[in-house]
Protein backbone atom coordinates (compact mmCIF):
# COMPACT_ATOMS: atom_id res chain seq x y z
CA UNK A 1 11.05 -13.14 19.75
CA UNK A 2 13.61 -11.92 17.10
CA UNK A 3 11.92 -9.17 14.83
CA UNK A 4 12.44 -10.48 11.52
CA UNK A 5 10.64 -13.75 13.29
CA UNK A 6 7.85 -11.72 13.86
CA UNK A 7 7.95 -10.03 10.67
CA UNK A 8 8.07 -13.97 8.76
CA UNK A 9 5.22 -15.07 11.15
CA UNK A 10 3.13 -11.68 9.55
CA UNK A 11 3.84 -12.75 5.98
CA UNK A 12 3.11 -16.22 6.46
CA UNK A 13 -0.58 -15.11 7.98
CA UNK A 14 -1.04 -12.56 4.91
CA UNK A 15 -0.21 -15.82 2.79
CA UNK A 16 -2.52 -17.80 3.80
CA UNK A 17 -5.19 -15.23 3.50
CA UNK A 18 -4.48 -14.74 0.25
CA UNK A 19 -4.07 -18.33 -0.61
CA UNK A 20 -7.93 -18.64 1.03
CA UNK A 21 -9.12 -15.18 -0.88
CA UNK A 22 -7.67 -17.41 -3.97
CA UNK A 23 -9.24 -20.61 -3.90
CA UNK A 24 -12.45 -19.05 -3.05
CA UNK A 25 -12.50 -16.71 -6.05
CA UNK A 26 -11.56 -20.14 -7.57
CA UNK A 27 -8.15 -19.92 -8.59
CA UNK A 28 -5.32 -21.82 -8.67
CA UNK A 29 -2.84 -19.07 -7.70
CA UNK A 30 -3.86 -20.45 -4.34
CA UNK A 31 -1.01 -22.85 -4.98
CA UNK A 32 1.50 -20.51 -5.03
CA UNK A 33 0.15 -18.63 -1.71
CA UNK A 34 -0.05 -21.70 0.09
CA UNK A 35 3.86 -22.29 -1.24
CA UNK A 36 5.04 -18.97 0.45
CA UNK A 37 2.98 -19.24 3.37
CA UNK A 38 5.39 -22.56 4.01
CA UNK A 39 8.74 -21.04 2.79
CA UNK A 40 7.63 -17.89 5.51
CA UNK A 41 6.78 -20.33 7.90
CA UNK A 42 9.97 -22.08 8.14
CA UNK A 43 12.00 -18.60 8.28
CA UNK A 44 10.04 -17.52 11.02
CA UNK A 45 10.97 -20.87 13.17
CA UNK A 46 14.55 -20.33 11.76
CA UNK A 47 14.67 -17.11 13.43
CA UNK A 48 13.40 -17.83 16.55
CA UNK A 49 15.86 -20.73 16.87
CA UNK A 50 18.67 -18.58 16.10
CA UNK A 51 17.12 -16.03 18.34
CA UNK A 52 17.43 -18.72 21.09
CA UNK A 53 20.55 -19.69 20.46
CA UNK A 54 22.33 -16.43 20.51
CA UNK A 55 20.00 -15.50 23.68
CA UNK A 56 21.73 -18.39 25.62
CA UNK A 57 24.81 -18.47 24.37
């Protein structure tokens, strides 16, 4: 797995611990953790499929 996947998949955990942390402490900056957690989410997938790609090409 690429690093920067790896690094993605790390941010997108932290997100959604935060986003949790947030809603709990009942606010609605949860919203815009849950948000990241997604956009980090599809970067990490974006770098392992480019990972792949160069791998078998």
């Amino acid at each position: 797995m690429p690093r920067l996947a790896l690094y993605a998949l790390a941010v997108c955990a932290l997100a959604v611990v935060a986003a949790v942390v947030s809603f709990v402490q009942g606010s609605w900056l949860g919203v815009v953790w849950v948000l990241f957690a997604g956009l980090s989410s599809n970067m990490a997938w974006y770098y392992v499929k480019r990972g792949r790609i160069a791998r078998d090409a």
